[in-house]
PDB file of N, CA and C in Angstrom:
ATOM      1  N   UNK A   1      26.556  -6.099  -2.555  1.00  0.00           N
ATOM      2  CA  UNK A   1      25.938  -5.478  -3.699  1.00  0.00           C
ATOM      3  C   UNK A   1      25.987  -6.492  -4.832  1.00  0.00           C
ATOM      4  N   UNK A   2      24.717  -7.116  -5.604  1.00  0.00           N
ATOM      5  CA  UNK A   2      24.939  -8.039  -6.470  1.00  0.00           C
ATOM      6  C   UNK A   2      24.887  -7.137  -8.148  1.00  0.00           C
ATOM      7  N   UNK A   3      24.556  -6.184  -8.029  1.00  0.00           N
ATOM      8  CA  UNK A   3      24.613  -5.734  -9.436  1.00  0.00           C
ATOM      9  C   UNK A   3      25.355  -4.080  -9.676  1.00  0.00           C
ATOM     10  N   UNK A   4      25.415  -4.169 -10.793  1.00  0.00           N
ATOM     11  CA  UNK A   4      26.001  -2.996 -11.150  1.00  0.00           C
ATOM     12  C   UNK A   4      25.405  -1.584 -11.005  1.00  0.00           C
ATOM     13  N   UNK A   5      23.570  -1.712 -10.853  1.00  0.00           N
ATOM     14  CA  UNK A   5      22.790  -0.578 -10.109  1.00  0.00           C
ATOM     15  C   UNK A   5      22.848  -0.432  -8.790  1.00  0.00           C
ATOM     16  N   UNK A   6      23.337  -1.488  -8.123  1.00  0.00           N
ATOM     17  CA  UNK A   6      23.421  -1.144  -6.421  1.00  0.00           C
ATOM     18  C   UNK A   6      24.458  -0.549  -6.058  1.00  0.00           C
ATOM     19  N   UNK A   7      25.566  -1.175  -7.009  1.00  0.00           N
ATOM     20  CA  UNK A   7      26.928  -0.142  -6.829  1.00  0.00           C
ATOM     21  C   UNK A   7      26.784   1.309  -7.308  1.00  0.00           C
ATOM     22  N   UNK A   8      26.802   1.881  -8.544  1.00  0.00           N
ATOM     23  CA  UNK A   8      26.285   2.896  -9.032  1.00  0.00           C
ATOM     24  C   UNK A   8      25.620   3.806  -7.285  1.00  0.00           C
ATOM     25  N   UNK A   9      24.464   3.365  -6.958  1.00  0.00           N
ATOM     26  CA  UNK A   9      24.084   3.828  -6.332  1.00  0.00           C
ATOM     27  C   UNK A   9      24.389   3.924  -4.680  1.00  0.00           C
ATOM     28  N   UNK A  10      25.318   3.225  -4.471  1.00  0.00           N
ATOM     29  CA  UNK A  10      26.077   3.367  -2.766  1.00  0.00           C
ATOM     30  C   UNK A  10      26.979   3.927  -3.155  1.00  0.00           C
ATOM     31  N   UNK A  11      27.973   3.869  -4.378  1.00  0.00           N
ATOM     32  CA  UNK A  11      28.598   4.848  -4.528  1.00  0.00           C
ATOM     33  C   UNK A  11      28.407   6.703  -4.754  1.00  0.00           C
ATOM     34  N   UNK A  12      27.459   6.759  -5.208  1.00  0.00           N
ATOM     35  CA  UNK A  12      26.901   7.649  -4.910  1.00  0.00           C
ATOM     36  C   UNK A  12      26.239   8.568  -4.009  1.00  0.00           C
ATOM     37  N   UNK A  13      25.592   7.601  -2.889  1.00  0.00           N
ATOM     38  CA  UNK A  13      25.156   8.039  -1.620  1.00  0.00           C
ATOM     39  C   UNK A  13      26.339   8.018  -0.978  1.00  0.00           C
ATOM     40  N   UNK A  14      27.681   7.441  -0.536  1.00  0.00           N
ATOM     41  CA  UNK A  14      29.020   7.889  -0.191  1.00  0.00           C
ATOM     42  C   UNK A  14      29.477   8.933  -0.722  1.00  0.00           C
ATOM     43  N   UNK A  15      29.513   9.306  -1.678  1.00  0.00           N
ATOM     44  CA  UNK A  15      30.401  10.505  -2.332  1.00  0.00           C
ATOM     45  C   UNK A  15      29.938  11.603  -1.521  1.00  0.00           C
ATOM     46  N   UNK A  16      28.668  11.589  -1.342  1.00  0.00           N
ATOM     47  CA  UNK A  16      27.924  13.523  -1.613  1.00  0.00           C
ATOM     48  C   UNK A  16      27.780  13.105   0.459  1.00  0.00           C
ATOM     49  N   UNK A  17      28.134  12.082   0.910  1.00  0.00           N
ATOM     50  CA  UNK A  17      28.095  12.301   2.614  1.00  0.00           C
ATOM     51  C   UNK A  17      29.367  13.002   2.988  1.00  0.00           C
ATOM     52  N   UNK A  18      28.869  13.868   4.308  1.00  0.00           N
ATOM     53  CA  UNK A  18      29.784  14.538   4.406  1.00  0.00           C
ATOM     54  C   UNK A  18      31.083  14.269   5.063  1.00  0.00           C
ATOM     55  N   UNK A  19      32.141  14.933   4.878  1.00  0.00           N
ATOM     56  CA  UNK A  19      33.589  14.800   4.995  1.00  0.00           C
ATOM     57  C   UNK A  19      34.116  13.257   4.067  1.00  0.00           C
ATOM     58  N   UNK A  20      33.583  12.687   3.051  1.00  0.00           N
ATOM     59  CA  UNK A  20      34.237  11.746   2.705  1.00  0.00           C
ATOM     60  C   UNK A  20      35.054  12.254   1.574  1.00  0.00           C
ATOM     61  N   UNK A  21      36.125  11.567   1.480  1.00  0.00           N
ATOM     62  CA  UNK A  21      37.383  12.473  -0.076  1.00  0.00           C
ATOM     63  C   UNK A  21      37.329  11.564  -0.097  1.00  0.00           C
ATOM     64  N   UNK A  22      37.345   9.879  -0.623  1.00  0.00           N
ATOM     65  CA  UNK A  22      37.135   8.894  -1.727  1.00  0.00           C
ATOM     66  C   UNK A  22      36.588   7.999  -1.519  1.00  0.00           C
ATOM     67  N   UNK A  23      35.890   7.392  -2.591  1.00  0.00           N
ATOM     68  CA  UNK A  23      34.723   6.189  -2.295  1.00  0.00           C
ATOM     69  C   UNK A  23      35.172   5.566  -3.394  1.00  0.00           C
ATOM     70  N   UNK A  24      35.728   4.078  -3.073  1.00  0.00           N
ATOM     71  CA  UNK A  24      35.946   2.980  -3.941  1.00  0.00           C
ATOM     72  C   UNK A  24      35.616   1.267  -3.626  1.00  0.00           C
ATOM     73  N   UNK A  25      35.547   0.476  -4.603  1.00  0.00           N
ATOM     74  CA  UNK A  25      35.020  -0.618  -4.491  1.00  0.00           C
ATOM     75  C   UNK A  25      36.183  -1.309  -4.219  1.00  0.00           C
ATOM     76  N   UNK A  26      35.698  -2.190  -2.980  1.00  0.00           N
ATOM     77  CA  UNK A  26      36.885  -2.972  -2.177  1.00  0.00           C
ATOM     78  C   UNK A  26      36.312  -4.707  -2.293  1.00  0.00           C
ATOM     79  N   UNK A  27      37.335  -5.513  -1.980  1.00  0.00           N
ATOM     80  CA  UNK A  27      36.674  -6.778  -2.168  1.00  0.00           C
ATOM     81  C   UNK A  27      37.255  -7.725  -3.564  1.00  0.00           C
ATOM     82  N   UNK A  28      36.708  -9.300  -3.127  1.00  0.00           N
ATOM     83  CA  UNK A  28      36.968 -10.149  -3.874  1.00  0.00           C
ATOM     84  C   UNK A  28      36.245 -10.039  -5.100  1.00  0.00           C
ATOM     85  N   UNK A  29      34.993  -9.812  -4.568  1.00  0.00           N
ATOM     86  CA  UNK A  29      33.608  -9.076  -5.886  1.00  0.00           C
ATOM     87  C   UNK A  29      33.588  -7.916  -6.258  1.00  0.00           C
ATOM     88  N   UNK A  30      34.115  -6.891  -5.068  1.00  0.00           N
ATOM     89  CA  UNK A  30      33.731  -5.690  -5.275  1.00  0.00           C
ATOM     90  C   UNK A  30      32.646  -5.446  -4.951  1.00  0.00           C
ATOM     91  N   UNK A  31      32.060  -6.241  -3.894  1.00  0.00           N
ATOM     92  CA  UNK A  31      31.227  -5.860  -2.991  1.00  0.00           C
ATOM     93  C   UNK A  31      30.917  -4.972  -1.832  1.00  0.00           C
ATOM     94  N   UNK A  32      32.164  -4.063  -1.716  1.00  0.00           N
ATOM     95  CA  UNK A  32      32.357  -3.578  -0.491  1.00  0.00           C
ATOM     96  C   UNK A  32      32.873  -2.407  -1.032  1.00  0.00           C
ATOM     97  N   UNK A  33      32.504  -1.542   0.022  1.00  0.00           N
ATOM     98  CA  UNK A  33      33.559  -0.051  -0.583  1.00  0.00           C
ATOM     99  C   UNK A  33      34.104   0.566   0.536  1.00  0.00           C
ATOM    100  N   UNK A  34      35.363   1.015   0.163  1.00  0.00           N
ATOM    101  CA  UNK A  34      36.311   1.693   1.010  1.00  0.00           C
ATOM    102  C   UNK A  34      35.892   3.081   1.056  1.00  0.00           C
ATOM    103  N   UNK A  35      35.773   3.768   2.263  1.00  0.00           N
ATOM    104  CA  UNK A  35      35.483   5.043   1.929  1.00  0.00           C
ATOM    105  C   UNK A  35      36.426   6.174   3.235  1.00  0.00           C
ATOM    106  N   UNK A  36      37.054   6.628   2.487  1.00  0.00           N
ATOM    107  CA  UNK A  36      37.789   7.577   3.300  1.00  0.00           C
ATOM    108  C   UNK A  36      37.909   9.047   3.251  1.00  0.00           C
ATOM    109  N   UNK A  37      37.809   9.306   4.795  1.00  0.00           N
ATOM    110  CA  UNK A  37      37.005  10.852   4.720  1.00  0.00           C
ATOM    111  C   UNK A  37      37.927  11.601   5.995  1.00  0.00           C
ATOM    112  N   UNK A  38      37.357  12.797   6.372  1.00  0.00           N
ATOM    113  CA  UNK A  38      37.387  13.406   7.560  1.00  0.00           C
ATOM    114  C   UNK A  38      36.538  13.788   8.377  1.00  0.00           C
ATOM    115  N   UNK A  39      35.877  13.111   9.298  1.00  0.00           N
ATOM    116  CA  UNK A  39      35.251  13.294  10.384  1.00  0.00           C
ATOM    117  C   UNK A  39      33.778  12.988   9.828  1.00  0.00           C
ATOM    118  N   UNK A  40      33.700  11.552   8.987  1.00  0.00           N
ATOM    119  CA  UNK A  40      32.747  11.233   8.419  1.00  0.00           C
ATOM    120  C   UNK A  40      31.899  10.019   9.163  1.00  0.00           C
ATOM    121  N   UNK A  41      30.432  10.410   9.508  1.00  0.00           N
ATOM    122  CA  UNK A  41      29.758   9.521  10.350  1.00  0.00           C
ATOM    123  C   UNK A  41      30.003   8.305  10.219  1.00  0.00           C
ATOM    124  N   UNK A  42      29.742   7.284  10.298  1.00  0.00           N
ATOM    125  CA  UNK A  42      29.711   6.112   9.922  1.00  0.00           C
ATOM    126  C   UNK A  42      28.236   5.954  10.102  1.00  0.00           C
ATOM    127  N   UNK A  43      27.866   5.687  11.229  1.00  0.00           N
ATOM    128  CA  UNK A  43      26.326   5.669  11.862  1.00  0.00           C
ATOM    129  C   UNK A  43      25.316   6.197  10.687  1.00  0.00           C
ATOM    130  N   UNK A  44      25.687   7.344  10.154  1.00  0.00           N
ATOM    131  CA  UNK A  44      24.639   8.200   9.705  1.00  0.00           C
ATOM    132  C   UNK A  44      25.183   7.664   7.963  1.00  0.00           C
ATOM    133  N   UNK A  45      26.178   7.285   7.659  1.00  0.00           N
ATOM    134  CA  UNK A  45      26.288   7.002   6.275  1.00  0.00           C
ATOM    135  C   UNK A  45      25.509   5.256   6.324  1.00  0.00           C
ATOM    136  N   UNK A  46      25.726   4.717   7.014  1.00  0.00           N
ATOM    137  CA  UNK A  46      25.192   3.088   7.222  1.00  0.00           C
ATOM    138  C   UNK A  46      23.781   3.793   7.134  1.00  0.00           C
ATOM    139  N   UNK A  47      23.266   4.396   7.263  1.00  0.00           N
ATOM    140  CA  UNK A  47      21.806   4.820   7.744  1.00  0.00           C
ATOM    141  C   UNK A  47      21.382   4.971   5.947  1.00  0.00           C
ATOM    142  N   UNK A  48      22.070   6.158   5.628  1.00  0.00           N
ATOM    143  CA  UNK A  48      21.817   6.351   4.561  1.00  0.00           C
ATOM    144  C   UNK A  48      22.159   5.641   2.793  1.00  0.00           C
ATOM    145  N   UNK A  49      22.722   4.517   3.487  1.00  0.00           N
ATOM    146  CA  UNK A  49      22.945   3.703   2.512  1.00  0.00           C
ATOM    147  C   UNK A  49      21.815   2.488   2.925  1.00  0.00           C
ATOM    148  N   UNK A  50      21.398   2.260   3.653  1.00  0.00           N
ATOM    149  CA  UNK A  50      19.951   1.617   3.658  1.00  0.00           C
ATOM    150  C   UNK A  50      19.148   1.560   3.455  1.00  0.00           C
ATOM    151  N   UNK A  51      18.938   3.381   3.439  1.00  0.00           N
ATOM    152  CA  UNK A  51      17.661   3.601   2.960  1.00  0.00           C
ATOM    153  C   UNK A  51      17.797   3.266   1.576  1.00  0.00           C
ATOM    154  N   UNK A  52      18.694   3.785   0.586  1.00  0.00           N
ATOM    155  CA  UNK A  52      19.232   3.465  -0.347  1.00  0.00           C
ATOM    156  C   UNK A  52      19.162   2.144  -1.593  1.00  0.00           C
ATOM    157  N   UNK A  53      19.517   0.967  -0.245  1.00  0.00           N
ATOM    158  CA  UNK A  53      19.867  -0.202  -0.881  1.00  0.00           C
ATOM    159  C   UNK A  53      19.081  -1.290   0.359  1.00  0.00           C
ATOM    160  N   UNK A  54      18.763  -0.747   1.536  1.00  0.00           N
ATOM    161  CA  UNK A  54      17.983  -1.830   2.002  1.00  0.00           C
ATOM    162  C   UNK A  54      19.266  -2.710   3.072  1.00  0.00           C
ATOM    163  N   UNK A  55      19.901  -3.069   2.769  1.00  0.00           N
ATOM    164  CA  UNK A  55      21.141  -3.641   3.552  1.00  0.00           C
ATOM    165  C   UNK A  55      22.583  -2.950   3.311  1.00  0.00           C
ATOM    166  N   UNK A  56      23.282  -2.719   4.889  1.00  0.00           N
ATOM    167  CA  UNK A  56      24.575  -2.036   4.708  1.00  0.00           C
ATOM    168  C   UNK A  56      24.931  -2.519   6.385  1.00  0.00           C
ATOM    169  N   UNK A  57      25.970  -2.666   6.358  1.00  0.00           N
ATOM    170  CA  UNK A  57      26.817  -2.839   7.698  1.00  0.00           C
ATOM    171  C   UNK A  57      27.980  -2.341   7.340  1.00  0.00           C
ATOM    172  N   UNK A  58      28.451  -2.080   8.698  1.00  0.00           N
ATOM    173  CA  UNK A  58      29.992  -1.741   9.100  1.00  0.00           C
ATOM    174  C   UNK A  58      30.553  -2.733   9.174  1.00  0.00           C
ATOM    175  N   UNK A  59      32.180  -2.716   8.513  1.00  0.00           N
ATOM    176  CA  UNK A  59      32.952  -3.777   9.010  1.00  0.00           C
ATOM    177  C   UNK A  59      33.932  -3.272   9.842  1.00  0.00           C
ATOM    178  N   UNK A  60      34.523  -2.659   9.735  1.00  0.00           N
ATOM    179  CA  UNK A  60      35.612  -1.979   9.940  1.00  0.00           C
ATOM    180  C   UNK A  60      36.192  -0.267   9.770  1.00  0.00           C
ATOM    181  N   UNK A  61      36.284   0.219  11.289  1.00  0.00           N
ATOM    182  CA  UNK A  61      36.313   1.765  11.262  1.00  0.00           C
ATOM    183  C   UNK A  61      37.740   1.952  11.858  1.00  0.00           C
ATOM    184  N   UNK A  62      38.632   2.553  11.433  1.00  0.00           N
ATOM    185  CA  UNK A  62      39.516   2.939  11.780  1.00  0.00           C
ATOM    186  C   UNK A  62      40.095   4.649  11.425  1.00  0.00           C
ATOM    187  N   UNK A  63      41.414   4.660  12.331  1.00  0.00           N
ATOM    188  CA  UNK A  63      41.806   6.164  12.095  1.00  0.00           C
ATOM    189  C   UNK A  63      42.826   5.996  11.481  1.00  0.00           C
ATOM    190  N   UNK A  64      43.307   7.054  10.017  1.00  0.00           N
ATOM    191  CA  UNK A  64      44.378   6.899   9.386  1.00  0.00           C
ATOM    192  C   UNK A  64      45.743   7.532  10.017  1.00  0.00           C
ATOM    193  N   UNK A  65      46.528   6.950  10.554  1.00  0.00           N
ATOM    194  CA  UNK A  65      47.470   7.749  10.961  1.00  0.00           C
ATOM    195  C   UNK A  65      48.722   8.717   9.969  1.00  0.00           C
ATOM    196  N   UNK A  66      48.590   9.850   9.643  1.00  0.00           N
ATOM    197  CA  UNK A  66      49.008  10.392   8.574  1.00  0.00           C
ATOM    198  C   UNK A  66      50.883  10.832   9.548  1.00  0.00           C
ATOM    199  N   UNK A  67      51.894  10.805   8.687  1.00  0.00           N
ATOM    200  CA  UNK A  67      52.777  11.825   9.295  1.00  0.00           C
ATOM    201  C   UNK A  67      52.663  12.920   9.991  1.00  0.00           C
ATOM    202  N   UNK A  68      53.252  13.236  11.298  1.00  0.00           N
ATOM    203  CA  UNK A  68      53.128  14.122  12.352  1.00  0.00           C
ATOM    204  C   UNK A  68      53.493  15.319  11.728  1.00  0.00           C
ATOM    205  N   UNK A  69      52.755  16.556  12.013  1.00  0.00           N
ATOM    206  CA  UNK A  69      52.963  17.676  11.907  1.00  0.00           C
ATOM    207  C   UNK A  69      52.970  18.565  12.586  1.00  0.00           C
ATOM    208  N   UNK A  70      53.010  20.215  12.531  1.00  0.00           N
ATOM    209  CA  UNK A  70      53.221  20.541  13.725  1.00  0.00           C
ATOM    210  C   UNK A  70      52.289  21.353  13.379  1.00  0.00           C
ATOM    211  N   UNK A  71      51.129  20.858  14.172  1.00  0.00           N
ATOM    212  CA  UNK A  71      49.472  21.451  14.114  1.00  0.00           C
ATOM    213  C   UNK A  71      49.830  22.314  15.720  1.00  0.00           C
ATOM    214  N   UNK A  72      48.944  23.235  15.339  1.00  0.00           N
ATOM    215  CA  UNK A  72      48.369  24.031  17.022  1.00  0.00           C
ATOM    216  C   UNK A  72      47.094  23.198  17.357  1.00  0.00           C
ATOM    217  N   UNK A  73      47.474  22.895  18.970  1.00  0.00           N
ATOM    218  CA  UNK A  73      46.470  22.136  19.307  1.00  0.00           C
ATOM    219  C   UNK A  73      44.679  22.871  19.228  1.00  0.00           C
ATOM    220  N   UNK A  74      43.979  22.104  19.519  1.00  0.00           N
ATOM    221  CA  UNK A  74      42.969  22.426  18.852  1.00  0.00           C
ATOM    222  C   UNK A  74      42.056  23.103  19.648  1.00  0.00           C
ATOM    223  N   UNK A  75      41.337  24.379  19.557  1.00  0.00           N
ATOM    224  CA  UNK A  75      40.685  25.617  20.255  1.00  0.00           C
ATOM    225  C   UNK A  75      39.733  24.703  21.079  1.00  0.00           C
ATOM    226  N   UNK A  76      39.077  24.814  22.242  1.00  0.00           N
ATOM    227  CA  UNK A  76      38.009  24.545  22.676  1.00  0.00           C
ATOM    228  C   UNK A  76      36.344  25.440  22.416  1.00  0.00           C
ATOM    229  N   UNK A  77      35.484  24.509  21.724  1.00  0.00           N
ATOM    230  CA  UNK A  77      34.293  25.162  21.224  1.00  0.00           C
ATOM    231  C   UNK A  77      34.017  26.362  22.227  1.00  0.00           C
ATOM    232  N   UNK A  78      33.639  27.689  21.775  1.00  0.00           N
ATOM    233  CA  UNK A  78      33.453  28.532  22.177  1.00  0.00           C
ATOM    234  C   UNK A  78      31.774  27.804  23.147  1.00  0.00           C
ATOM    235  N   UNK A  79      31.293  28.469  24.321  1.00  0.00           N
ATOM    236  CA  UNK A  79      30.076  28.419  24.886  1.00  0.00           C
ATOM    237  C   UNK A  79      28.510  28.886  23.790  1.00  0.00           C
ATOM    238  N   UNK A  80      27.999  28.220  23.857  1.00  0.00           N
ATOM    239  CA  UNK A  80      26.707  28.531  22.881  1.00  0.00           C
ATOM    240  C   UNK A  80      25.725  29.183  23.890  1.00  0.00           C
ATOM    241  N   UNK A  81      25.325  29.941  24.544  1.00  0.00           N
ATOM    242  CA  UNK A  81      24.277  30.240  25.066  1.00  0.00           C
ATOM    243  C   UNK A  81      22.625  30.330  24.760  1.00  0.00           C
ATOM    244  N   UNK A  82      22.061  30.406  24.554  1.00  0.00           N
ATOM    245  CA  UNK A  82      20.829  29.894  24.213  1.00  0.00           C
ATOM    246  C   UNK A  82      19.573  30.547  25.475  1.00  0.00           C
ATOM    247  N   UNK A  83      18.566  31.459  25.175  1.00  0.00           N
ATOM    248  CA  UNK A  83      17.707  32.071  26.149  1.00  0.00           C
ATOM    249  C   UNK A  83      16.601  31.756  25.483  1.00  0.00           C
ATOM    250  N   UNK A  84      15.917  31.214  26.178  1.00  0.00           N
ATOM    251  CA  UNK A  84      14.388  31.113  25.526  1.00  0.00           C
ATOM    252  C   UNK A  84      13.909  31.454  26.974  1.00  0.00           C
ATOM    253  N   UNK A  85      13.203  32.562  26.463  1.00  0.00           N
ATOM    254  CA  UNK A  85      12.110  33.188  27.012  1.00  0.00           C
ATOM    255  C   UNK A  85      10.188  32.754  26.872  1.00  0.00           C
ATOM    256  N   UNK A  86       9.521  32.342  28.077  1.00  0.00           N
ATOM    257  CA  UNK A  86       8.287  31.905  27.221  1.00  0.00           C
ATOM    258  C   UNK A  86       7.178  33.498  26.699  1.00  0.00           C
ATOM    259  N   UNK A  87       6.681  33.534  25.413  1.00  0.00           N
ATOM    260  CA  UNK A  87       6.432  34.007  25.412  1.00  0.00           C
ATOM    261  C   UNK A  87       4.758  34.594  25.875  1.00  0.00           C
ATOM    262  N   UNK A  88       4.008  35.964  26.007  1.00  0.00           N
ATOM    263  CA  UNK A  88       3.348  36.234  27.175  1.00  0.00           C
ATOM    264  C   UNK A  88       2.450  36.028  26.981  1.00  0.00           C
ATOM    265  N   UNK A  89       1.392  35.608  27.987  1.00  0.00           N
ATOM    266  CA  UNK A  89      -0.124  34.971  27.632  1.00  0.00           C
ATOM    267  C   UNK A  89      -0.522  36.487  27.355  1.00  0.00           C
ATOM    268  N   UNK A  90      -1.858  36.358  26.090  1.00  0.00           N
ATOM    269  CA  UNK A  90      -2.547  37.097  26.370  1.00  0.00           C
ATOM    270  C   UNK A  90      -4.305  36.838  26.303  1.00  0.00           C
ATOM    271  N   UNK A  91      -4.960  37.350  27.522  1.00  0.00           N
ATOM    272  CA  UNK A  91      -6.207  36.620  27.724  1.00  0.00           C
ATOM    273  C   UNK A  91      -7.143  37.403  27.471  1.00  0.00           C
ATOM    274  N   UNK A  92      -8.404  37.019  26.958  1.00  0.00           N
ATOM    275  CA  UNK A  92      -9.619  38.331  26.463  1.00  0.00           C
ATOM    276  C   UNK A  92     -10.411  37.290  27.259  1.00  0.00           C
ATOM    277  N   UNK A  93     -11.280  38.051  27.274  1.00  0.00           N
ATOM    278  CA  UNK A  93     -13.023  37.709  28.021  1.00  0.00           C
ATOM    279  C   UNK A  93     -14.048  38.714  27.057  1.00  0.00           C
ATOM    280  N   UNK A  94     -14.840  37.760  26.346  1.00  0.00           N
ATOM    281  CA  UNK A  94     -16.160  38.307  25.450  1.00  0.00           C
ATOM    282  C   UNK A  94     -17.194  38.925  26.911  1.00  0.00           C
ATOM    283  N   UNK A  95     -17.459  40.589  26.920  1.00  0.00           N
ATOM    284  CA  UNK A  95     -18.261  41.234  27.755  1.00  0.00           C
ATOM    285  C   UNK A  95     -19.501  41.287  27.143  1.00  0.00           C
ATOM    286  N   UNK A  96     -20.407  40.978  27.602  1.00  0.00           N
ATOM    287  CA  UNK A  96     -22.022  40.902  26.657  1.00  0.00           C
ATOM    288  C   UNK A  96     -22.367  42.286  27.032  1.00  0.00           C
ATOM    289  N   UNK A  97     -22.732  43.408  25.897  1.00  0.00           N
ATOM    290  CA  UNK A  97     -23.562  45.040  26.552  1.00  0.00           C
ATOM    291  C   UNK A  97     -24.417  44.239  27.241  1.00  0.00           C
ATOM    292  N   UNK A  98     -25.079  45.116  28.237  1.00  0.00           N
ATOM    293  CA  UNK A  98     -25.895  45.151  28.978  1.00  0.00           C
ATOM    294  C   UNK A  98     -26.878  46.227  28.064  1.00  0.00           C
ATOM    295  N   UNK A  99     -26.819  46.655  27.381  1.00  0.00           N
ATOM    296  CA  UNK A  99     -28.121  47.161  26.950  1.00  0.00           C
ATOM    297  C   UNK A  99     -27.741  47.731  26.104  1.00  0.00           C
ATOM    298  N   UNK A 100     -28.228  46.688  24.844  1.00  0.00           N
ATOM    299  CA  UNK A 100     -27.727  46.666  23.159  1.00  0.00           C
ATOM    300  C   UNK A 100     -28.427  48.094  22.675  1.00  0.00           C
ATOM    301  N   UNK A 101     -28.227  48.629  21.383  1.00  0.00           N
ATOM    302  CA  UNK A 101     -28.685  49.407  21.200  1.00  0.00           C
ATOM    303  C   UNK A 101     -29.858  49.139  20.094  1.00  0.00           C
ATOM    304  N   UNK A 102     -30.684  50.058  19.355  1.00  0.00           N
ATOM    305  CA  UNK A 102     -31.516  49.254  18.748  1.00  0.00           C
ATOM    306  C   UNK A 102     -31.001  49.320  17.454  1.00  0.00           C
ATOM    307  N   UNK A 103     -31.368  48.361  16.624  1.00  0.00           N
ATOM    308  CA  UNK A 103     -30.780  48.120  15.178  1.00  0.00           C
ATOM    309  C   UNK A 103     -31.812  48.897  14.384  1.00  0.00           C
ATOM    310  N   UNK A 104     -31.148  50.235  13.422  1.00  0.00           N
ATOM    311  CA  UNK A 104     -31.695  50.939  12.807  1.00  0.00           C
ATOM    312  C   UNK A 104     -31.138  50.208  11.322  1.00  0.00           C
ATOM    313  N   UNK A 105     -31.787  50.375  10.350  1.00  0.00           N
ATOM    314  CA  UNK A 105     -31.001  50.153   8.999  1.00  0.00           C
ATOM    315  C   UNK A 105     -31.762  51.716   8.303  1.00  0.00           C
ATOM    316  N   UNK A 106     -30.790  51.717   7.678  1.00  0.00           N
ATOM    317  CA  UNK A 106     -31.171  52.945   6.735  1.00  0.00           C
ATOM    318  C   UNK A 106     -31.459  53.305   5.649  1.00  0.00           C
TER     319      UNK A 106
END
């Protein structure tokens, strides 16, 4: 990031992506930003900081290892079922009378 509008603005497109809790400027320049979250894309934030600013790479993704707690392990996603039914043709055929009647006007 060479100016103070490109920062402004990746910082910004980090903040409001989802699961991130802090976005700060990392680096000798402050070219780089640290951003740490929970269960926050990377893929899809690199994406959206491109569109953004035009250039963004990953350097480095890692997991924070926080002190152990005593979590319950974690539920398995319930089944999603999903029915799609197609729905039913319905077909007409234009019948020509066979013997129109005569056009009166009144």
């Amino acid at each position: 990031m060479h100016c103070s509008k490109c920062r402004k603005k990746a910082l910004k497109v980090a903040a409001v992506a989802y699961g991130v809790t802090s976005v700060a400027l990392h680096g000798p320049e402050k070219d780089k930003l640290m951003i740490l979250g929970d269960g926050v894309d990377a893929a899809c934030l690199t994406e959206a900081l491109r569109k953004k600013l035009c250039h963004a790479s990953i350097e480095i993704v890692e997991e924070v290892k926080d002190t152990p707690k005593q979590v319950d392990p974690p539920k398995p996603p319930s089944p999603q079922i999903i029915i799609c039914q197609p729905q039913p043709f319905e077909y007409y055929r234009v019948v020509p009378d066979p013997t129109p009647a005569p056009c009166t006007i009144m």
